[in-house]
Protein backbone atom coordinates (compact mmCIF):
# COMPACT_ATOMS: atom_id res chain seq x y z
CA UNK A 1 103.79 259.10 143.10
CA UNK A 2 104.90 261.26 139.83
CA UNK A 3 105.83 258.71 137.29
CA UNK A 4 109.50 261.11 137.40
CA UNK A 5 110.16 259.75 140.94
CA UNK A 6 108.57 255.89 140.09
CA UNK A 7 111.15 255.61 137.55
CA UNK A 8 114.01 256.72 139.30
CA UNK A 9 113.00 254.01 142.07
CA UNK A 10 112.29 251.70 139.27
CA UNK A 11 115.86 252.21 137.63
CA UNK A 12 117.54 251.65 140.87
CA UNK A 13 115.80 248.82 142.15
CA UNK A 14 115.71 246.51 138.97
CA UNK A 15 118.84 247.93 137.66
CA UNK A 16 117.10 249.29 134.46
CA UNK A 17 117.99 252.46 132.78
CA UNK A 18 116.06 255.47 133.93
CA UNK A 19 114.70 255.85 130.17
CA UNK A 20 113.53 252.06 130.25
CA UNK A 21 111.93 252.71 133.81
CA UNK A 22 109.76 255.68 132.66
CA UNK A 23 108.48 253.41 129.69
CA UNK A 24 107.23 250.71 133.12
CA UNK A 25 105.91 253.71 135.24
CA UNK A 26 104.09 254.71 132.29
CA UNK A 27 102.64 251.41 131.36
CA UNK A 28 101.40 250.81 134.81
CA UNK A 29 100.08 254.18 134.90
CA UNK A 30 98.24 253.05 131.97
CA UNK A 31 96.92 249.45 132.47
CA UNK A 32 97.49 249.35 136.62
CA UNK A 33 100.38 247.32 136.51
CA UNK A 34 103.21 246.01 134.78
CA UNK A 35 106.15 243.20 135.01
CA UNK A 36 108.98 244.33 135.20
CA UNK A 37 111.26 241.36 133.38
CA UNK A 38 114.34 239.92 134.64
CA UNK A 39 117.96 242.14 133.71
CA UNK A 40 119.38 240.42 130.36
CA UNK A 41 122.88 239.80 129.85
CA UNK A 42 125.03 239.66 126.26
CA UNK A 43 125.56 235.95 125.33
CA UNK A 44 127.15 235.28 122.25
CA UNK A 45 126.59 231.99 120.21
CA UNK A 46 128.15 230.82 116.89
CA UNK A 47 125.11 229.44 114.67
CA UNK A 48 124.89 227.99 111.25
CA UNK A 49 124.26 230.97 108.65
CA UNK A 50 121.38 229.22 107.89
CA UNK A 51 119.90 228.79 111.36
CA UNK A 52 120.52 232.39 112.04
CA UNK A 53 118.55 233.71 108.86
CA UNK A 54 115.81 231.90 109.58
CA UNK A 55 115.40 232.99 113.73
CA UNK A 56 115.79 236.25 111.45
CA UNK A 57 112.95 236.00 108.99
CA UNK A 58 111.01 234.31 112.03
CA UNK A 59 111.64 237.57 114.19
CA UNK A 60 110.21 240.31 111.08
CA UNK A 61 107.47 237.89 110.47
CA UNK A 62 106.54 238.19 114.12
CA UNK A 63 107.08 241.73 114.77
CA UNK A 64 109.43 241.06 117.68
CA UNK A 65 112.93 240.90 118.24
CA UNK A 66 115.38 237.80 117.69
CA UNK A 67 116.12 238.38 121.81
CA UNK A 68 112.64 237.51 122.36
CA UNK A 69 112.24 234.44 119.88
CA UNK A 70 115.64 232.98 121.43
CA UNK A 71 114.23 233.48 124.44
CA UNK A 72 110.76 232.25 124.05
CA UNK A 73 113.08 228.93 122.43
CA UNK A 74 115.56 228.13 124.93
CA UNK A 75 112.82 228.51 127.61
CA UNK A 76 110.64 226.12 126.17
CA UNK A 77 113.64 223.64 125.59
CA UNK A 78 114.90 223.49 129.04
CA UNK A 79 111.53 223.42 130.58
CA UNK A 80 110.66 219.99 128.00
CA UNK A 81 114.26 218.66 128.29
CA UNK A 82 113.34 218.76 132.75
CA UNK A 83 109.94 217.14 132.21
CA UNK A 84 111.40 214.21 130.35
CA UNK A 85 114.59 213.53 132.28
CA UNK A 86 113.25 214.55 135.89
CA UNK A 87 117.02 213.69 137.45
CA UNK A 88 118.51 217.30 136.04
């Protein structure tokens, strides 16, 4: 299938934009396959200025974005916080 027409199926079945779903057909093209990630929603959180800088510097120092090391964070939280209190 032209990657034109895999990314408009893409962007309409995973909600993506159709930008975003050519940059997916195009990996796959590449490598054979790629994951298409769960839709992200906006969710605002007051942190310490502190905190904040430093999930900051920790992003630039890892070349990735502060979305990701959040993510990558809260992830790894909630799946420790289940293992040691199995009744949640």
């Amino acid at each position: 299938m032209p990657a034109a027409e895999a990314a408009r199926v893409l962007a309409g079945r995973f909600g993506v934009s159709a930008r975003q779903a050519r940059r997916y057909a195009d990996q796959a093209r590449a490598s054979g396959r790629t994951e298409v990630p769960e839709a992200s929603v906006v969710f605002t959180v007051k942190l310490p200025a502190a905190l904040a800088g430093r999930v900051r510097a920790h992003a630039r120092e890892s070349e990735t974005t502060i979305s990701a090391v959040v993510t990558r964070a809260l992830t790894e939280f909630l799946a420790r916080g289940r293992r040691n209190n199995p009744r949640r």
